[in-house]
N, C-alpha and C. Protein backbone atom coordinates (compact mmCIF):
# COMPACT_ATOMS: atom_id res chain seq x y z
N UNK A 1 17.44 50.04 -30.25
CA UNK A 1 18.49 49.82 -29.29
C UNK A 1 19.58 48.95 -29.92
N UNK A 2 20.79 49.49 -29.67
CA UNK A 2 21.62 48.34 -30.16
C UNK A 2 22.75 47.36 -29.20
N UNK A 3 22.64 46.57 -29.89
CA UNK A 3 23.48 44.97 -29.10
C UNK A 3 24.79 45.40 -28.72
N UNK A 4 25.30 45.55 -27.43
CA UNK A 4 26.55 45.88 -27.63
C UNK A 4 27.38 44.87 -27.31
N UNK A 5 26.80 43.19 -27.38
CA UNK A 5 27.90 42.42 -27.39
C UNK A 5 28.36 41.75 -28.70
N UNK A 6 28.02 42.32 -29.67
CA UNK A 6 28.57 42.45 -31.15
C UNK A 6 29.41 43.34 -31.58
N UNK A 7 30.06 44.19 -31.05
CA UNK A 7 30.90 45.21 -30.85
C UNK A 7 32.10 44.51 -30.77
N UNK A 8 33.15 44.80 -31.96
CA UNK A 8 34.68 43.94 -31.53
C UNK A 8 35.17 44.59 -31.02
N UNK A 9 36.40 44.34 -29.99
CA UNK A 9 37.40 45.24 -30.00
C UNK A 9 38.64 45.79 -30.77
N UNK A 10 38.97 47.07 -31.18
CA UNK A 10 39.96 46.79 -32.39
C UNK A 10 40.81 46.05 -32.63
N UNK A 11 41.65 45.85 -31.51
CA UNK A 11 43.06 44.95 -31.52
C UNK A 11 42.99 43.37 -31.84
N UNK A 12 41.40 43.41 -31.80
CA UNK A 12 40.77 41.76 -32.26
C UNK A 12 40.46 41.55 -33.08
N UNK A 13 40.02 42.68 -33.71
CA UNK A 13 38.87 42.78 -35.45
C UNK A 13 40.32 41.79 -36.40
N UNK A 14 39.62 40.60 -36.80
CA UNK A 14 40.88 40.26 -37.57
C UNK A 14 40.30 40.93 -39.18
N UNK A 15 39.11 41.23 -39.36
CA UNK A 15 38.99 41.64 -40.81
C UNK A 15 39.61 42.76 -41.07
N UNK A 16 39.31 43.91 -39.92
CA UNK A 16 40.19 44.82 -40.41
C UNK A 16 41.93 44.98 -40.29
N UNK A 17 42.47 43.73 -39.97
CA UNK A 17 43.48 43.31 -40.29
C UNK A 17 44.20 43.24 -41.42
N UNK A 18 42.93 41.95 -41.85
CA UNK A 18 43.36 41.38 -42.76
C UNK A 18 43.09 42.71 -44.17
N UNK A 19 42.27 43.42 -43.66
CA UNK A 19 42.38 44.21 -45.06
C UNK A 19 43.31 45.24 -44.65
N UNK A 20 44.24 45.89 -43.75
CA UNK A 20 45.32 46.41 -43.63
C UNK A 20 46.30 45.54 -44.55
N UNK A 21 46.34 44.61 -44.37
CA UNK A 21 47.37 43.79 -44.81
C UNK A 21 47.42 43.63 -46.31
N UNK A 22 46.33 43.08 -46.66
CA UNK A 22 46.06 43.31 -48.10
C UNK A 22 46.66 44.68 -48.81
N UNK A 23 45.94 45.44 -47.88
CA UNK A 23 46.57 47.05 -48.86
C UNK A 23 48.29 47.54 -48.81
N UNK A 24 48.33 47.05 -47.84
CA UNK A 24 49.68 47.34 -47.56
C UNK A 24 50.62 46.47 -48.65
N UNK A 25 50.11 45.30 -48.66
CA UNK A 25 51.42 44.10 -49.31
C UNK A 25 50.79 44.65 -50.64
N UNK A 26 49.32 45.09 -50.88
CA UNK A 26 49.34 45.42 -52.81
C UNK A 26 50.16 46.64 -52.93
N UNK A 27 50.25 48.29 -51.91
CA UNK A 27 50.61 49.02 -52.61
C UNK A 27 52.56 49.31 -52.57
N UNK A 28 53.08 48.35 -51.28
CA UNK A 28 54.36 48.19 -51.45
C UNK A 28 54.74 47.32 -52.22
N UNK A 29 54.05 46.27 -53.27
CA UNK A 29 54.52 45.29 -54.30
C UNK A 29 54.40 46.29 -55.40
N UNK A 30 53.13 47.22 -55.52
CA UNK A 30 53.45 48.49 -57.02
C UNK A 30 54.40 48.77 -56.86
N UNK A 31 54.55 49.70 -55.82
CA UNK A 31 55.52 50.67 -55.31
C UNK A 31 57.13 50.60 -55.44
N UNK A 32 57.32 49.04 -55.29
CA UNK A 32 58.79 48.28 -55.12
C UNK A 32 59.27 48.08 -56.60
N UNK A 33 57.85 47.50 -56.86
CA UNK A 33 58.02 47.24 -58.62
C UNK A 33 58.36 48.01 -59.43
N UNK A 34 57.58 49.43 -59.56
CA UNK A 34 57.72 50.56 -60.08
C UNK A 34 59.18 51.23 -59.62
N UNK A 35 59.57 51.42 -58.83
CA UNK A 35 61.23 51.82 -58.39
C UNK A 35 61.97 50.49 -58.43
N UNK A 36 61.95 49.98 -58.88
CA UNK A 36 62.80 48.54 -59.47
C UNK A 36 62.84 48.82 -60.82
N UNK A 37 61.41 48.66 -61.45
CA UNK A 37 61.95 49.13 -63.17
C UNK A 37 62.42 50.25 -63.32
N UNK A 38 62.50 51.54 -62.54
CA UNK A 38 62.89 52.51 -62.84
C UNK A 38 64.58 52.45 -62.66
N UNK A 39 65.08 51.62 -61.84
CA UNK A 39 65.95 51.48 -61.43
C UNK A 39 66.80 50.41 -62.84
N UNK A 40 66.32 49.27 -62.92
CA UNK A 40 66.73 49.19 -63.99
C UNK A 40 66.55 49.73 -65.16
N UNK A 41 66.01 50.62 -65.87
CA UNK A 41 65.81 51.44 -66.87
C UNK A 41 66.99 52.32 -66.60
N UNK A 42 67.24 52.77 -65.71
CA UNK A 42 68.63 53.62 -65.52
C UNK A 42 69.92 53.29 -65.75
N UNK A 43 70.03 52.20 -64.63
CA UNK A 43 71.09 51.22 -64.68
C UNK A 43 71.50 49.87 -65.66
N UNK A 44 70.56 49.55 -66.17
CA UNK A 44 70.83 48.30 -66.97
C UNK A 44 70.04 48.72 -68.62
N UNK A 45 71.15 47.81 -69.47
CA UNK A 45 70.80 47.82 -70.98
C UNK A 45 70.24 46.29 -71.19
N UNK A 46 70.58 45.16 -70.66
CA UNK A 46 69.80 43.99 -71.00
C UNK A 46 68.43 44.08 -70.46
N UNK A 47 67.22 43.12 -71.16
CA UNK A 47 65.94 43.21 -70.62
C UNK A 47 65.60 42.32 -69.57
N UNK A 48 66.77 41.23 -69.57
CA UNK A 48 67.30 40.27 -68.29
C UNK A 48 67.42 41.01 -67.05
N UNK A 49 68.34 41.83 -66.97
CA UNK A 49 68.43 42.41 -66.10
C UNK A 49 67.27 43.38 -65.27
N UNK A 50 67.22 43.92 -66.41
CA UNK A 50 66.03 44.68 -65.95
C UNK A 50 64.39 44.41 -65.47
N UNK A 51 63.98 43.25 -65.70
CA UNK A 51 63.64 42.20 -65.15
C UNK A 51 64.05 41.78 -63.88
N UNK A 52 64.99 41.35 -64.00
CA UNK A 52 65.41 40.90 -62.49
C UNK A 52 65.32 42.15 -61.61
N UNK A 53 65.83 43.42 -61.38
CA UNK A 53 65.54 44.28 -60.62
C UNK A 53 64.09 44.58 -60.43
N UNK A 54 62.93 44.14 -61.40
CA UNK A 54 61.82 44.36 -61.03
C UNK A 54 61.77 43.27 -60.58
N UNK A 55 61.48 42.09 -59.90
CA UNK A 55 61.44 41.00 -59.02
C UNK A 55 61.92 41.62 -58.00
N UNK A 56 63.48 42.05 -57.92
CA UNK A 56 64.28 41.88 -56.51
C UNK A 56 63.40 43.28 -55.99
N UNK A 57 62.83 44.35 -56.84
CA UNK A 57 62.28 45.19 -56.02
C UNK A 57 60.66 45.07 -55.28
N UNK A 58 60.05 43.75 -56.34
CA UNK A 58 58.74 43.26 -55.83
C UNK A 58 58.82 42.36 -54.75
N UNK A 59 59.86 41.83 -54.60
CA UNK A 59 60.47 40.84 -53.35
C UNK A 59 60.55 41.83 -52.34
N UNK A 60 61.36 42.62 -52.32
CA UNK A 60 61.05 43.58 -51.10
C UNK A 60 60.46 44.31 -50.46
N UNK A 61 59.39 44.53 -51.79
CA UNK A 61 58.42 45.25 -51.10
C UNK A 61 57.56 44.46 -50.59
N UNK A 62 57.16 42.61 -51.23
CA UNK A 62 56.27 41.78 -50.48
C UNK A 62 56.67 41.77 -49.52
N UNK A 63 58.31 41.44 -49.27
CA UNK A 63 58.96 40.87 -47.80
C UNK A 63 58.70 42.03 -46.54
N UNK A 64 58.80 43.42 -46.74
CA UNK A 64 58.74 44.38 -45.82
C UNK A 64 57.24 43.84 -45.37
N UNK A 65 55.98 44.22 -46.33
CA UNK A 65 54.68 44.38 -46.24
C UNK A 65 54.40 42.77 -45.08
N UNK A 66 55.21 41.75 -45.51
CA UNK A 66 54.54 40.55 -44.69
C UNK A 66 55.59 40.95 -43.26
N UNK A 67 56.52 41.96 -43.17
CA UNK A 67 57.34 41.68 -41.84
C UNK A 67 56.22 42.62 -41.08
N UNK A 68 55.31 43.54 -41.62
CA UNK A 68 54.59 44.43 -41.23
C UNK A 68 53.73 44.19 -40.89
N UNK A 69 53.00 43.15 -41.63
CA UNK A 69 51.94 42.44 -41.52
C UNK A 69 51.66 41.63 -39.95
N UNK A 70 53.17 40.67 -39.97
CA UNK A 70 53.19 40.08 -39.21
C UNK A 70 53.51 40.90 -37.43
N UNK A 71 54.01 42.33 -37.39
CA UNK A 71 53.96 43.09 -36.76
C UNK A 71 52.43 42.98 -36.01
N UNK A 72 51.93 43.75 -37.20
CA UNK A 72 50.57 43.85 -36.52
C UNK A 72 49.34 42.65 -35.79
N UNK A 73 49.81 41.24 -36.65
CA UNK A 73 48.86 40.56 -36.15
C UNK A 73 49.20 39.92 -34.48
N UNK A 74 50.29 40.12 -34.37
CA UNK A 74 51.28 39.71 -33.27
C UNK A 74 50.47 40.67 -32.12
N UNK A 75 50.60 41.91 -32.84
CA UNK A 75 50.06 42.78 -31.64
C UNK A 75 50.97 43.11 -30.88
N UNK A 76 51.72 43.38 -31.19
CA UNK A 76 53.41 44.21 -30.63
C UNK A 76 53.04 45.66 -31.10
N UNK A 77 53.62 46.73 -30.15
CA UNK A 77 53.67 47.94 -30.18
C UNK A 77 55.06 48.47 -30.89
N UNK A 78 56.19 47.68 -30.68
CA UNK A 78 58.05 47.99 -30.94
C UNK A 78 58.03 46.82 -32.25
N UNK A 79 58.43 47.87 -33.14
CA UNK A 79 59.11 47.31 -34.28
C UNK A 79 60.45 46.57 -34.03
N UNK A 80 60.92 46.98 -33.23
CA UNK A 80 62.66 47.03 -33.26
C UNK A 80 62.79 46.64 -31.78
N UNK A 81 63.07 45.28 -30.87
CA UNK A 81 63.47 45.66 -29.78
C UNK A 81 64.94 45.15 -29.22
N UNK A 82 64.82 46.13 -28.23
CA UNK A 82 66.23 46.30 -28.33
C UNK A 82 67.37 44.92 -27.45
N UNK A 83 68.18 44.76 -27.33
CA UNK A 83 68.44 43.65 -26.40
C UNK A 83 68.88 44.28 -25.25
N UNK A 84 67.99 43.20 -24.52
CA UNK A 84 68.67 43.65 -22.92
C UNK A 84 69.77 43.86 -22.14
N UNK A 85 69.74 45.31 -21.69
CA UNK A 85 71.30 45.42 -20.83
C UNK A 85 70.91 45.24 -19.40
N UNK A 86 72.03 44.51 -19.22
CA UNK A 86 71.85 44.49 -17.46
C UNK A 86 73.40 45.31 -17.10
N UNK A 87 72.87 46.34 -16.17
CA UNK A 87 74.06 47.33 -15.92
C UNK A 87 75.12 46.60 -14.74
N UNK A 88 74.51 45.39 -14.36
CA UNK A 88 75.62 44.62 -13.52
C UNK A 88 76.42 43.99 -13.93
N UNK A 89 76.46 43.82 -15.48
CA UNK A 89 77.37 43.12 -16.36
C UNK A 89 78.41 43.92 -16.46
N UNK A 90 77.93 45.17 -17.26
CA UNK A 90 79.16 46.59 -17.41
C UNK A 90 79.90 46.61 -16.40
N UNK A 91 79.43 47.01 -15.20
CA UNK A 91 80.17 46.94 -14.42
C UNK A 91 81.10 45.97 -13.70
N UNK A 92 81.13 44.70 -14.11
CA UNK A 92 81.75 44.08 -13.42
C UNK A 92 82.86 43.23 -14.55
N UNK A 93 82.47 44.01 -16.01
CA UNK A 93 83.39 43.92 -16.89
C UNK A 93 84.80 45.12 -16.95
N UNK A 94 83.89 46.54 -16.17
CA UNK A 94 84.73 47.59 -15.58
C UNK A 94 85.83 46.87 -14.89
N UNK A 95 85.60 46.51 -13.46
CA UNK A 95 85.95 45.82 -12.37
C UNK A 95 87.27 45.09 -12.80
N UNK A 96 87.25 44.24 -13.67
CA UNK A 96 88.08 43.09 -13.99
C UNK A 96 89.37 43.95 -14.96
N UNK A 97 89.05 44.96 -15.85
CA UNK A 97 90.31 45.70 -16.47
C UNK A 97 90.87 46.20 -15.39
């Protein structure tokens, strides 16, 4: 028979969180990295440079992966929300022209 008050619920499991998170921030730091050097290999002749575009592209891919991260542990459904309209405003900005 098994225990079913050892049973997490998903939205609680923080391990499988935390290993979402993990995978996510390792394969968008390759990912960023790898189209950063490619990017400088195209675009740039110093090894300075080209360098630096692999940073600025490993920076973004950490920075997305932790905005993602932090998405999920939040436990928000909306990536993006939107700001509130109140339709009594419009209108009474109508009103006044």
């Amino acid at each position: 028979m098994v225990d079913d008050s050892k049973v997490v619920v998903p939205p609680h499991d923080l391990n499988a969180k935390w290993d979402a998170c993990l995978d996510l921030g390792l394969r968008r730091f390759v990912y960023s990295s790898l189209g950063g050097s490619f990017a400088g290999l195209l675009l740039f002749r110093s090894p300075v440079t080209r360098w630096a575009s692999v940073a600025f592209g490993a920076g973004i891919g950490i920075g997305s992966a932790y905005t993602e991260c932090s998405y999920k542990f939040d436990s928000s459904t909306t990536k993006l929300v939107a700001a509130p309209t109140n339709p009594e405003s419009h209108s009474s900005l109508d009103e006044q022209e």
